[in-house]
C-alpha atoms as a PDB file:
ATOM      1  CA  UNK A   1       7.388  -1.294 -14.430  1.00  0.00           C
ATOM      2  CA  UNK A   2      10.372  -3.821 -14.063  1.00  0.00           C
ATOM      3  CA  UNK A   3      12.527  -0.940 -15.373  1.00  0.00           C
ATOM      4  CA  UNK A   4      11.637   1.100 -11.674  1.00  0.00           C
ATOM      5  CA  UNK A   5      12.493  -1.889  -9.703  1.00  0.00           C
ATOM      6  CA  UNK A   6      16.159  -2.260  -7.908  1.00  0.00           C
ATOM      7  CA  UNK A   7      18.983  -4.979  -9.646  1.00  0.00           C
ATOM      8  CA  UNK A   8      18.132  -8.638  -8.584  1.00  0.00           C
ATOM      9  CA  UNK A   9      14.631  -7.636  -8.680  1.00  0.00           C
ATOM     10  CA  UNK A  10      12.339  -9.362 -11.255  1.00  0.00           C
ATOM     11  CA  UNK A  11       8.507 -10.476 -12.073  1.00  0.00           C
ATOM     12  CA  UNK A  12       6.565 -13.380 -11.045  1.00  0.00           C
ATOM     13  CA  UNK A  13       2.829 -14.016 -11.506  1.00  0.00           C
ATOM     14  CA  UNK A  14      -0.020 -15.128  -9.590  1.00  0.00           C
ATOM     15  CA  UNK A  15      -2.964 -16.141 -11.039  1.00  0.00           C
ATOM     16  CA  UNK A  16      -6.238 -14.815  -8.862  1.00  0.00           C
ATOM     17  CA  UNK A  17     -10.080 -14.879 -10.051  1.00  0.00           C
ATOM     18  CA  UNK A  18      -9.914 -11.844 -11.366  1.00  0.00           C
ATOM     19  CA  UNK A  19      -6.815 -11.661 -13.086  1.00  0.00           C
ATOM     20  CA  UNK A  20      -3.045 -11.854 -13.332  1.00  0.00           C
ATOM     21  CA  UNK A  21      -1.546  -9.834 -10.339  1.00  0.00           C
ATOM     22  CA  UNK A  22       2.406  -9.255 -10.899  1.00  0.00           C
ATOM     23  CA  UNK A  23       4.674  -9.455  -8.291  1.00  0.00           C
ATOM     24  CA  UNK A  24       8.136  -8.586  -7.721  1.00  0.00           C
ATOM     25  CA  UNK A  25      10.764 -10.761  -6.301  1.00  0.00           C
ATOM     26  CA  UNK A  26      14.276 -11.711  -5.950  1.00  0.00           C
ATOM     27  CA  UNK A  27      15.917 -13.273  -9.120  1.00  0.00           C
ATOM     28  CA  UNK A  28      19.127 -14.524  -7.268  1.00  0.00           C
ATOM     29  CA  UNK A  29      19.792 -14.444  -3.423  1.00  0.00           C
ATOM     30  CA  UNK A  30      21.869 -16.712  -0.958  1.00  0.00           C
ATOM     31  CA  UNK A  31      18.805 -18.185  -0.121  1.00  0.00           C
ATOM     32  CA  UNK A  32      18.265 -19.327  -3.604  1.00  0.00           C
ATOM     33  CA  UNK A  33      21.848 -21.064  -3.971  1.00  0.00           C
ATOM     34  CA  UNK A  34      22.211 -23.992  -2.149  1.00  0.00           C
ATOM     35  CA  UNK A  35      20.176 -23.069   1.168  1.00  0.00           C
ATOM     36  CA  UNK A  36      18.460 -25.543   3.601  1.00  0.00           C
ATOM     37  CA  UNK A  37      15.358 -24.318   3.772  1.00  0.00           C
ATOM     38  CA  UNK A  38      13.630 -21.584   1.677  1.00  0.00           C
ATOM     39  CA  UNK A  39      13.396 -18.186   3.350  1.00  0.00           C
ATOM     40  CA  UNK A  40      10.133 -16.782   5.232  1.00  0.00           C
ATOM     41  CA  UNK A  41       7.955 -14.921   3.367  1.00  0.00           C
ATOM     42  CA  UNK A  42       8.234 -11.098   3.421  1.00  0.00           C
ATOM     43  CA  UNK A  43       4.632  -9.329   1.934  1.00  0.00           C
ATOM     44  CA  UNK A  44       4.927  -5.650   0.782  1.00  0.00           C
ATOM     45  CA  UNK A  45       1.460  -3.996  -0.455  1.00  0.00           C
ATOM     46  CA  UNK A  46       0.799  -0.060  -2.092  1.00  0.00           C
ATOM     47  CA  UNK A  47      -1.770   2.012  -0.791  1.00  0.00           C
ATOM     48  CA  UNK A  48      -4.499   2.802  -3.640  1.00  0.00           C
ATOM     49  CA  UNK A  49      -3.821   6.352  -5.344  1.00  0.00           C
ATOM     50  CA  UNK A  50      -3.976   7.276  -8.847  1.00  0.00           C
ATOM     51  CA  UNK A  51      -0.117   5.333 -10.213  1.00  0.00           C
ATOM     52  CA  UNK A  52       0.404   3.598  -7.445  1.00  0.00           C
ATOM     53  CA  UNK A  53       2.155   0.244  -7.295  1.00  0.00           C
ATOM     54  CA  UNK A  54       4.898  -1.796  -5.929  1.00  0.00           C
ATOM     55  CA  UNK A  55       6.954   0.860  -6.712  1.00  0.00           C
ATOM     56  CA  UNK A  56       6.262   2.468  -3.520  1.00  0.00           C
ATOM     57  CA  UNK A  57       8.176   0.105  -1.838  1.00  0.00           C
ATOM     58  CA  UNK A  58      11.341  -0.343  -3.688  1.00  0.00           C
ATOM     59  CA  UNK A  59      13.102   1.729  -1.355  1.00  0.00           C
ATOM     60  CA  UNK A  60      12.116  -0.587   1.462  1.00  0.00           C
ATOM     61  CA  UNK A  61      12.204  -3.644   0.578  1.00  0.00           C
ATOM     62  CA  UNK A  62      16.213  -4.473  -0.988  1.00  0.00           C
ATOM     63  CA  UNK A  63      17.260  -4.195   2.703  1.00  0.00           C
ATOM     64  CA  UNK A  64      15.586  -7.342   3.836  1.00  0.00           C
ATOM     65  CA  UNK A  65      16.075  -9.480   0.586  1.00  0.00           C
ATOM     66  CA  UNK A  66      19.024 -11.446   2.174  1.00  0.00           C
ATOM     67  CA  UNK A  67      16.715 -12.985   4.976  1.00  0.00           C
ATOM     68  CA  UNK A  68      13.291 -13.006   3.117  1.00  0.00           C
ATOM     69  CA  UNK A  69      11.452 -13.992   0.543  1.00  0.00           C
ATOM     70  CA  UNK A  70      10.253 -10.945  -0.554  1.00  0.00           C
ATOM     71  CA  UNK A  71       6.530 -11.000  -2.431  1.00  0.00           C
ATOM     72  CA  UNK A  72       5.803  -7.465  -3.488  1.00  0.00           C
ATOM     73  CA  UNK A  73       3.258  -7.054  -6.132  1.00  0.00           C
ATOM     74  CA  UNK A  74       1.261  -4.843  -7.990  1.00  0.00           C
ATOM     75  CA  UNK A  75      -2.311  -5.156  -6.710  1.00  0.00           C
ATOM     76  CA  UNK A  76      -5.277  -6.180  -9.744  1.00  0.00           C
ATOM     77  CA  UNK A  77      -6.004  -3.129 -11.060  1.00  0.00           C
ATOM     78  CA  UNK A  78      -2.973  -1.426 -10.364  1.00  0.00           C
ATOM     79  CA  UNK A  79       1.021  -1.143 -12.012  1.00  0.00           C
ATOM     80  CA  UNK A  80       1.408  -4.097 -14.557  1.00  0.00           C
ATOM     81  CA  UNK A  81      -1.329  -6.151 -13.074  1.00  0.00           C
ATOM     82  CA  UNK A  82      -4.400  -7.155 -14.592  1.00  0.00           C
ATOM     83  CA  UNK A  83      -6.709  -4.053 -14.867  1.00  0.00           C
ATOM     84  CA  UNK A  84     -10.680  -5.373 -15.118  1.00  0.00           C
ATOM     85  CA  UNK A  85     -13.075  -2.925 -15.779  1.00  0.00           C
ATOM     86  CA  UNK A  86     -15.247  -2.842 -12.719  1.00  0.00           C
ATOM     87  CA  UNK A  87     -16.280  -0.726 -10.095  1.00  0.00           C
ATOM     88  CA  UNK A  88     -13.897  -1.874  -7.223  1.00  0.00           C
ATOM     89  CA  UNK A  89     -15.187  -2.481  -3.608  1.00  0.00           C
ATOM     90  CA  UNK A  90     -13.849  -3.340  -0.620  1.00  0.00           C
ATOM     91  CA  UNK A  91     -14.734  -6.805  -1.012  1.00  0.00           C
ATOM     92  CA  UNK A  92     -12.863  -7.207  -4.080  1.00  0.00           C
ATOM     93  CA  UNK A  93      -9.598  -6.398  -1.577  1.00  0.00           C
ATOM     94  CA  UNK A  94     -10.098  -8.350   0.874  1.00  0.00           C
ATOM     95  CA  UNK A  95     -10.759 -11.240  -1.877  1.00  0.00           C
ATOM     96  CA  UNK A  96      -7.315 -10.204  -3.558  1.00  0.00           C
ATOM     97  CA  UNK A  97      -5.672 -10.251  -0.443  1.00  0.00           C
ATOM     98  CA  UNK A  98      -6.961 -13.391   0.754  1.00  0.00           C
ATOM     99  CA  UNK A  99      -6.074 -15.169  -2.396  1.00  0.00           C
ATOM    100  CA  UNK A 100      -2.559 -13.634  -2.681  1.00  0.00           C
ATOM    101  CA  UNK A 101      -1.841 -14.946   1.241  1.00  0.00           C
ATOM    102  CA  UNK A 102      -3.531 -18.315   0.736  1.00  0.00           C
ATOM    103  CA  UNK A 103      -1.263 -18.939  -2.149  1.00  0.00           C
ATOM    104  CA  UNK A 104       1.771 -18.113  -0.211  1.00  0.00           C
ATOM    105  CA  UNK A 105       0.907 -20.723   2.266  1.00  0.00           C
ATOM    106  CA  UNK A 106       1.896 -19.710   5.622  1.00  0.00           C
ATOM    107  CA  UNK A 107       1.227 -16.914   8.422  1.00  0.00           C
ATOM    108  CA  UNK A 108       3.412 -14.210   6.788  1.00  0.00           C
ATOM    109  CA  UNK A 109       4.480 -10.599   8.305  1.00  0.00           C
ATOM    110  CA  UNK A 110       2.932  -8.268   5.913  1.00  0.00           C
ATOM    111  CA  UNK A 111       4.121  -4.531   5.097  1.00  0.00           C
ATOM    112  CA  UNK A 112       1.147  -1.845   3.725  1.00  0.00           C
ATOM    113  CA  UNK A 113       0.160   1.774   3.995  1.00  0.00           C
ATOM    114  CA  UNK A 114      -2.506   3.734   3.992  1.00  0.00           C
ATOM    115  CA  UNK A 115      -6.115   2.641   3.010  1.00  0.00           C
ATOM    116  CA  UNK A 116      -4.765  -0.864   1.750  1.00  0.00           C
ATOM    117  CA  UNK A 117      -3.344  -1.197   5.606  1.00  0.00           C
ATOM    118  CA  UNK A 118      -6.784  -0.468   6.650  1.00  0.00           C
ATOM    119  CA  UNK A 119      -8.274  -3.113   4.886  1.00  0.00           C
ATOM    120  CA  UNK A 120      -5.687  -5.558   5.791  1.00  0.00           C
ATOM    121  CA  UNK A 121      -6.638  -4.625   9.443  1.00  0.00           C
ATOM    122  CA  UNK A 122     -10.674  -5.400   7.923  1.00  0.00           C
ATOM    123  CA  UNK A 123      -9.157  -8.926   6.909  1.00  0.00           C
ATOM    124  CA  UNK A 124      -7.169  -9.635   9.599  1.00  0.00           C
ATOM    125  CA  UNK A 125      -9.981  -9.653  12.143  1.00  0.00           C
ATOM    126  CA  UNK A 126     -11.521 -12.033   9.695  1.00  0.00           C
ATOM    127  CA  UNK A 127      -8.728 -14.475   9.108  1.00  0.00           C
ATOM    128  CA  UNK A 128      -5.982 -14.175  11.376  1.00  0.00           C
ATOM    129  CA  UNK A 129      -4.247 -17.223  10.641  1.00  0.00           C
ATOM    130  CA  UNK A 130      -2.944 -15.589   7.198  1.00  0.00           C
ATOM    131  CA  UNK A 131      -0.702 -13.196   9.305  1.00  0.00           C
ATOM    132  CA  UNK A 132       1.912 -13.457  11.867  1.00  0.00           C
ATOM    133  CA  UNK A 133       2.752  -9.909  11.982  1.00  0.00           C
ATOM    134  CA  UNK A 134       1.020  -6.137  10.235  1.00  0.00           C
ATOM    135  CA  UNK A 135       3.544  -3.483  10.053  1.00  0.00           C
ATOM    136  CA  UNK A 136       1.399  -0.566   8.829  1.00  0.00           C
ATOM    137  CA  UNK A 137       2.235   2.718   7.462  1.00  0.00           C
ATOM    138  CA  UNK A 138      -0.537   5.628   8.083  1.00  0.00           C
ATOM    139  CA  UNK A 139      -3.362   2.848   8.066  1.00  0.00           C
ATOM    140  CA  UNK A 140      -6.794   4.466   7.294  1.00  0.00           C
ATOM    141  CA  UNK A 141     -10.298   3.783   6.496  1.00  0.00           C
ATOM    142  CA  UNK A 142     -11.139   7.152   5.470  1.00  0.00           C
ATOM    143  CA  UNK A 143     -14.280   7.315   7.490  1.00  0.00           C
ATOM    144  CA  UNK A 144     -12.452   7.266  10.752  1.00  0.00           C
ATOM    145  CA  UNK A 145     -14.142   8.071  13.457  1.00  0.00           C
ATOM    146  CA  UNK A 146     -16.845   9.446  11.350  1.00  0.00           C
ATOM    147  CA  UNK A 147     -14.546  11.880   9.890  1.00  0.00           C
ATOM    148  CA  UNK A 148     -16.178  10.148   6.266  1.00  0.00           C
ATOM    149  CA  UNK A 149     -14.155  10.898   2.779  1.00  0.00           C
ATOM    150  CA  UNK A 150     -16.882   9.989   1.026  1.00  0.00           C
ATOM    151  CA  UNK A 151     -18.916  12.895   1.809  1.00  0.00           C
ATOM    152  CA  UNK A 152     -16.308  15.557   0.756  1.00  0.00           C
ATOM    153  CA  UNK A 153     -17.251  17.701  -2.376  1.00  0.00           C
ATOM    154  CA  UNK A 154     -14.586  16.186  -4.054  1.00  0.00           C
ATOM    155  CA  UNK A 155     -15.728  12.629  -4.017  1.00  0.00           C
ATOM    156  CA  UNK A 156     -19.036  13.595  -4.878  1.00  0.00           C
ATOM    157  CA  UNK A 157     -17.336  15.598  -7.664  1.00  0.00           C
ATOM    158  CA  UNK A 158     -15.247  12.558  -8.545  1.00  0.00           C
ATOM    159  CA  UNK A 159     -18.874  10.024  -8.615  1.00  0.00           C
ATOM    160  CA  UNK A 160     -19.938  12.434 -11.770  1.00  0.00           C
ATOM    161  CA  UNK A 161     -19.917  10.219 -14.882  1.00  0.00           C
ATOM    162  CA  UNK A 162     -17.771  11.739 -17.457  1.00  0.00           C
ATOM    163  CA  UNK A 163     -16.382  14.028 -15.417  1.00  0.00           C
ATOM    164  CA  UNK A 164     -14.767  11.193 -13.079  1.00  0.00           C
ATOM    165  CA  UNK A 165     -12.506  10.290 -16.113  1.00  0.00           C
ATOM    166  CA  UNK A 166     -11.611  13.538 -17.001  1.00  0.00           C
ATOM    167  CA  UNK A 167     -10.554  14.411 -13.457  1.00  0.00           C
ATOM    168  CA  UNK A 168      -8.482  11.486 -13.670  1.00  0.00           C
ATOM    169  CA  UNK A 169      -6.700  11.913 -17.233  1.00  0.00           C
ATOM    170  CA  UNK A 170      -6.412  15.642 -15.506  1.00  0.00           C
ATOM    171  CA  UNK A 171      -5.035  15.043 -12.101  1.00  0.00           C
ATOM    172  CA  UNK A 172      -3.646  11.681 -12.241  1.00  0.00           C
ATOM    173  CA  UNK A 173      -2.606  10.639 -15.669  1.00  0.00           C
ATOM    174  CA  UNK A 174      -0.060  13.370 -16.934  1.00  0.00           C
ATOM    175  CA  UNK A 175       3.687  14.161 -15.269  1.00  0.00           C
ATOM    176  CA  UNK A 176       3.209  17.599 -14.013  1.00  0.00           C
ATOM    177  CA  UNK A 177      -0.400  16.736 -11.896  1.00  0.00           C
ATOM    178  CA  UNK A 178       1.796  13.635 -10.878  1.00  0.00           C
ATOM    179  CA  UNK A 179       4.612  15.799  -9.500  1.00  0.00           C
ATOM    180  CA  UNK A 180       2.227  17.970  -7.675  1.00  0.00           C
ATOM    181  CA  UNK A 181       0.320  15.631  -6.052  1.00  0.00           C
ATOM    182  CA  UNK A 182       3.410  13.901  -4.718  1.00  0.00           C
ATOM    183  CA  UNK A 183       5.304  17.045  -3.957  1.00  0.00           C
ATOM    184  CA  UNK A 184       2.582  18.745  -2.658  1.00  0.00           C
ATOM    185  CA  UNK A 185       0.382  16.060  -0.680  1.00  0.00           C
ATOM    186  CA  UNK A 186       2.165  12.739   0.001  1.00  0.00           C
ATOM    187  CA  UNK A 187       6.041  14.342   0.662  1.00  0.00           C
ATOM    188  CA  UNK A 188       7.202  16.463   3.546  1.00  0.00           C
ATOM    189  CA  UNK A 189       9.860  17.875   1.360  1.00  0.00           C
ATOM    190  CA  UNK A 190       9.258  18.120  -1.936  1.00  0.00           C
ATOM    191  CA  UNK A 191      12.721  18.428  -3.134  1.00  0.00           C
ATOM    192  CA  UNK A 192      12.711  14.653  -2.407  1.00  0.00           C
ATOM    193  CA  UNK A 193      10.792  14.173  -5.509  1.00  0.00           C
ATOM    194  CA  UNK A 194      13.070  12.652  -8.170  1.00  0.00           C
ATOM    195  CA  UNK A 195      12.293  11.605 -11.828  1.00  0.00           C
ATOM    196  CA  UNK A 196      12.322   8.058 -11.297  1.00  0.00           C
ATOM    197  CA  UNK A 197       9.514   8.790  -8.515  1.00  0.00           C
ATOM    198  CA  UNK A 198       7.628  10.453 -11.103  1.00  0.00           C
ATOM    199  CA  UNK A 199       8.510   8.381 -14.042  1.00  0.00           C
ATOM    200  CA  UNK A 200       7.213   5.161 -12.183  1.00  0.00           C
ATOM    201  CA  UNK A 201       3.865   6.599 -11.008  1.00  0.00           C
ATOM    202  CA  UNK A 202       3.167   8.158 -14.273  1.00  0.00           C
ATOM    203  CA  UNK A 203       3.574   4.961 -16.316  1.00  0.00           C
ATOM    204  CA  UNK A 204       1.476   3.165 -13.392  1.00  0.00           C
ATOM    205  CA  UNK A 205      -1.559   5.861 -13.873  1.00  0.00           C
ATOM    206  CA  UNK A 206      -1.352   5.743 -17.756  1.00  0.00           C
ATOM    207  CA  UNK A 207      -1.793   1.897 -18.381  1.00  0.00           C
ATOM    208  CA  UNK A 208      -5.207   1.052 -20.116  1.00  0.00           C
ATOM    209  CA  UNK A 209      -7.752   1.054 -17.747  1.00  0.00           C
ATOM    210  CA  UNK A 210      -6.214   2.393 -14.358  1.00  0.00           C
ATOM    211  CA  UNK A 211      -8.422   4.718 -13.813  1.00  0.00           C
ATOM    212  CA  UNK A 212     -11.283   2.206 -12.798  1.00  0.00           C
ATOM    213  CA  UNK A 213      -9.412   1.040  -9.438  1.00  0.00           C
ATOM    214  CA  UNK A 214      -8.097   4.929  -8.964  1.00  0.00           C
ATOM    215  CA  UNK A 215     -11.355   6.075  -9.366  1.00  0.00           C
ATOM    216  CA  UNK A 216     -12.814   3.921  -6.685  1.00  0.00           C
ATOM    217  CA  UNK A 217     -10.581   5.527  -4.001  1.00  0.00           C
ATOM    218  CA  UNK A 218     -11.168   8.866  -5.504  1.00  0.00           C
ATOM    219  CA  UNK A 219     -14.919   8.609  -5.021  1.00  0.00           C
ATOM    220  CA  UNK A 220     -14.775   7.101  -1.712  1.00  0.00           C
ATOM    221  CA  UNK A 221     -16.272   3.553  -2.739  1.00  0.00           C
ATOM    222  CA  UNK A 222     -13.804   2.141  -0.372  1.00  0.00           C
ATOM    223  CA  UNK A 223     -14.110   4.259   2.521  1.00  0.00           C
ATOM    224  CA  UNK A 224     -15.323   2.907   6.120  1.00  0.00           C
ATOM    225  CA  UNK A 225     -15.012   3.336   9.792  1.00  0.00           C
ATOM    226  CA  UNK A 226     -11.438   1.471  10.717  1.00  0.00           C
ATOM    227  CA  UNK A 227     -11.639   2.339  14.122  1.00  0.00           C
ATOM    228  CA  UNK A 228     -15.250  -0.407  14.253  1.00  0.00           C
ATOM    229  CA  UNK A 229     -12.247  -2.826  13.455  1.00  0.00           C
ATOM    230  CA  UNK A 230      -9.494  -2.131  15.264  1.00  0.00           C
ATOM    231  CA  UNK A 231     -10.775  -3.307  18.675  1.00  0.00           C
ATOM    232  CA  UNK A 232     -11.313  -7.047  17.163  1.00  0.00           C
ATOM    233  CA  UNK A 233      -7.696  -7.106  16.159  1.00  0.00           C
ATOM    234  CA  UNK A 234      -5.545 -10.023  17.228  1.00  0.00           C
ATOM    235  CA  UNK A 235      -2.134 -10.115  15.018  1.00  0.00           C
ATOM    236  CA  UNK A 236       0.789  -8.509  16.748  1.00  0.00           C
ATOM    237  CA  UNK A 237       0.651  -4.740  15.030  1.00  0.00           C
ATOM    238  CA  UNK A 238       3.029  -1.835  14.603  1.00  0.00           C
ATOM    239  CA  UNK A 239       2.026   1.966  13.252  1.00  0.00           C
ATOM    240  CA  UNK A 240       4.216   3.943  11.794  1.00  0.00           C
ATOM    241  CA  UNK A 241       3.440   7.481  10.848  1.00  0.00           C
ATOM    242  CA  UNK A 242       5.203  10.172   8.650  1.00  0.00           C
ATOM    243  CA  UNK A 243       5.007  13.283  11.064  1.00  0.00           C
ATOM    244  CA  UNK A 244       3.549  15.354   9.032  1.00  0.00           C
ATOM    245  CA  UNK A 245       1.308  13.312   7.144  1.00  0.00           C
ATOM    246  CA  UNK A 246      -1.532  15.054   5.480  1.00  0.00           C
ATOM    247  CA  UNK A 247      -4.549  12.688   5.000  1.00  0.00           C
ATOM    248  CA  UNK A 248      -4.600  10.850   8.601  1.00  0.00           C
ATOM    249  CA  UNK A 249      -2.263  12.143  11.273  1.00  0.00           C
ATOM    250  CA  UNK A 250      -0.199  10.600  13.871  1.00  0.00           C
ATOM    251  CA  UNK A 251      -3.031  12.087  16.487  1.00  0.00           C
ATOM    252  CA  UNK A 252      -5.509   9.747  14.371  1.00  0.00           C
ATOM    253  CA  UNK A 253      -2.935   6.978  14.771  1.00  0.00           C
ATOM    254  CA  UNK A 254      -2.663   7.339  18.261  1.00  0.00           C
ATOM    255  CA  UNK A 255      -6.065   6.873  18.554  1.00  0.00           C
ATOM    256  CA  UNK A 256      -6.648   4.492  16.505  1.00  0.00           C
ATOM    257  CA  UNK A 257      -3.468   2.275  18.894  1.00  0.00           C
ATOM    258  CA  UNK A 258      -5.394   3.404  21.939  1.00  0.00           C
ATOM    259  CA  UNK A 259      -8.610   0.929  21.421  1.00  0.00           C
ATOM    260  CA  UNK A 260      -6.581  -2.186  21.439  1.00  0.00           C
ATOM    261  CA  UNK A 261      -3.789  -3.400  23.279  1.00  0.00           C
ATOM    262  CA  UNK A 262      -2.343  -5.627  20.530  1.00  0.00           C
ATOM    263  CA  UNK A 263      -0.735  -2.135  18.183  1.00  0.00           C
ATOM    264  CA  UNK A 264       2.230  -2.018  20.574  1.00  0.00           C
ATOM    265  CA  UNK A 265       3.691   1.499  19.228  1.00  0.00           C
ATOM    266  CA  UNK A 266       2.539   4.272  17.059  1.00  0.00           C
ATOM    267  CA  UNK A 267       6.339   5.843  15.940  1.00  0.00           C
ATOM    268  CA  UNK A 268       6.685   8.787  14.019  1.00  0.00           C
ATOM    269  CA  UNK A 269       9.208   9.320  10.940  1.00  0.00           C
ATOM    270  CA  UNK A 270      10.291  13.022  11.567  1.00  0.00           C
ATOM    271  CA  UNK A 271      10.265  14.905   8.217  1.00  0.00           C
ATOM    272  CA  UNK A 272       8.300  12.591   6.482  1.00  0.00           C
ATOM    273  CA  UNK A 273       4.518  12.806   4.747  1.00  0.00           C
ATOM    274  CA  UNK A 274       1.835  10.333   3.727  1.00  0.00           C
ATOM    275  CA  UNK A 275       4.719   7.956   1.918  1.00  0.00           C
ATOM    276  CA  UNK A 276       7.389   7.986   4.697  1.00  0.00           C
ATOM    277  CA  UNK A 277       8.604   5.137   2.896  1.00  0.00           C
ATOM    278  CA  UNK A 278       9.238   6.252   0.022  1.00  0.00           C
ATOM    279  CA  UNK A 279      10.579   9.545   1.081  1.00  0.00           C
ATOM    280  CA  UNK A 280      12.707   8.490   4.286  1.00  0.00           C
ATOM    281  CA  UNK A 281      12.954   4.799   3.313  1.00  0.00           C
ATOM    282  CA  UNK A 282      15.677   4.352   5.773  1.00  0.00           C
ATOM    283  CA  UNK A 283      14.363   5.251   8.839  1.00  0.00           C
ATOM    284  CA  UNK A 284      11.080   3.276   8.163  1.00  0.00           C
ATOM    285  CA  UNK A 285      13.518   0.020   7.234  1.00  0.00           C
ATOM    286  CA  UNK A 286      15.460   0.613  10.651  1.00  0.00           C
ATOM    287  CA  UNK A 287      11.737   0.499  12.314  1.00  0.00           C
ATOM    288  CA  UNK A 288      10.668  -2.603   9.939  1.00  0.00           C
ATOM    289  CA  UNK A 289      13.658  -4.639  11.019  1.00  0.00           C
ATOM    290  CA  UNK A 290      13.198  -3.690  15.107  1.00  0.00           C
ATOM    291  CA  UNK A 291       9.494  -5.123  14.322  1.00  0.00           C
ATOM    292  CA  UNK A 292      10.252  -8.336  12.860  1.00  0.00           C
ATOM    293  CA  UNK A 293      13.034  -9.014  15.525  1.00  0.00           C
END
């Protein structure tokens, strides 16, 4: 999905054990003319709905490509990324994840929403020398506090074989479910919908074999308990929350902060949903850049 991506923007490739993951990074910069030393690292991953990729952040992530490297790819099994046919797990994130940040090298600050920030909060009490900083938007497990996904009509609805594909190709793979779902669920305002929005996570959802890693969100294979995790946390953490975010609320952020001293500030984005980033990019790259001062 180069085509969705800002100017100066282009695609690199990692190879991981289980496939090809695209990333997207800065063709020409300063700090690729003549600089001293290479830039830092700057990691940007998607949450895991049906067409997402790392489109989401595209909004974001321009503002900070003078200063950083940035690394923002499309996750196996996602965008233009290497799509195996497998039922995905949570250990098959972590794995990704550990593979993409052992290749970079370095304890990186790392940028992700949603269940994918979750898991990186999984990992990081794990292997905290991969990070130096999580800035997290809406991080969830989906089982918070026992408040489990998983056991929601529609997941078991979703686990139904045959009828799991056809509620993707029905709610997930065609523009107009697309536009509903983001006007209707992940925006605040959903005159902040554009084409391009749509465009992007419609060809994300159609490529062969998406449905596999959408699925396994859908279903609740990747659900668990994040708040069993966030007490062992150790990597300087920031939440950010749209306000009116539908799946996991600011109260469930707050929470979530309140069992360990090291998430110094839950802040809200007023007028913003699940994908404040993507909907009120500037205010979340005003809090970005006040974290990684």
């Amino acid at each position: 999905m180069l085509q969705f991506h800002p100017p100066g923007f282009g695609q690199q490739v990692i190879r991981t054990s289980l496939g090809v993951m695209v990333y997207y990074t800065q063709t020409s910069s300063p700090w690729l003319d003549g600089a001293s030393q290479p830039a830092s690292p700057l990691v940007f991953l998607h949450s895991l709905g049906g067409g997402s990729s790392a489109y989401e952040w595209s909004k974001v992530y321009p503002a900070f490509a003078t200063t950083y490297r940035i690394i923002a790819p499309d996750l196996i099994g996602w965008g233009q990324s290497t799509h195996p046919q497998r039922d995905y797990r949570v250990d098959d994130y972590l794995q990704i994840f550990t593979e993409l940040l052992e290749w970079i090298g370095e304890p990186v600050p790392v940028v992700a929403s949603s269940l994918t920030a979750g898991l990186l909060i999984r990992l990081a009490t794990q292997r905290p020398d991969l990070f130096s900083l999580l800035f997290l938007v809406a991080p969830a497990g989906y089982a918070d506090f026992g408040a489990d996904y998983g056991q929601n009509l529609a997941a078991h609805i979703a686990s139904t074989p045959g009828v799991d594909r056809f509620i993707y190709s029905l709610g997930a793979a065609n523009e107009l479910a697309v536009q509903n779902f983001l006007a209707q669920f992940l925006f605040a305002e959903p005159s902040r919908v554009t084409p391009e929005m749509v465009a992007a996570y419609l060809t994300s959802a159609q490529q062969l074999n998406a449905e596999y890693a959408a699925l396994a969100s859908l279903r609740g294979d990747l659900c668990f308990d994040l708040a069993r995790y966030v007490p062992q946390l150790q990597v300087p953490t920031v939440f950010v929350w749209g306000e009116q975010s539908r799946f996991s609320s600011p109260v469930t952020g707050q929470r979530l902060a309140s069992l360990n001293s090291t998430i110094k500030q839950v802040q809200p984005i007023q007028q913003a949903g699940v994908l404040a980033h993507l909907e009120r990019p500037s205010a979340v790259v005003s809090a970005l850049r006040q974290a990684l001062c």
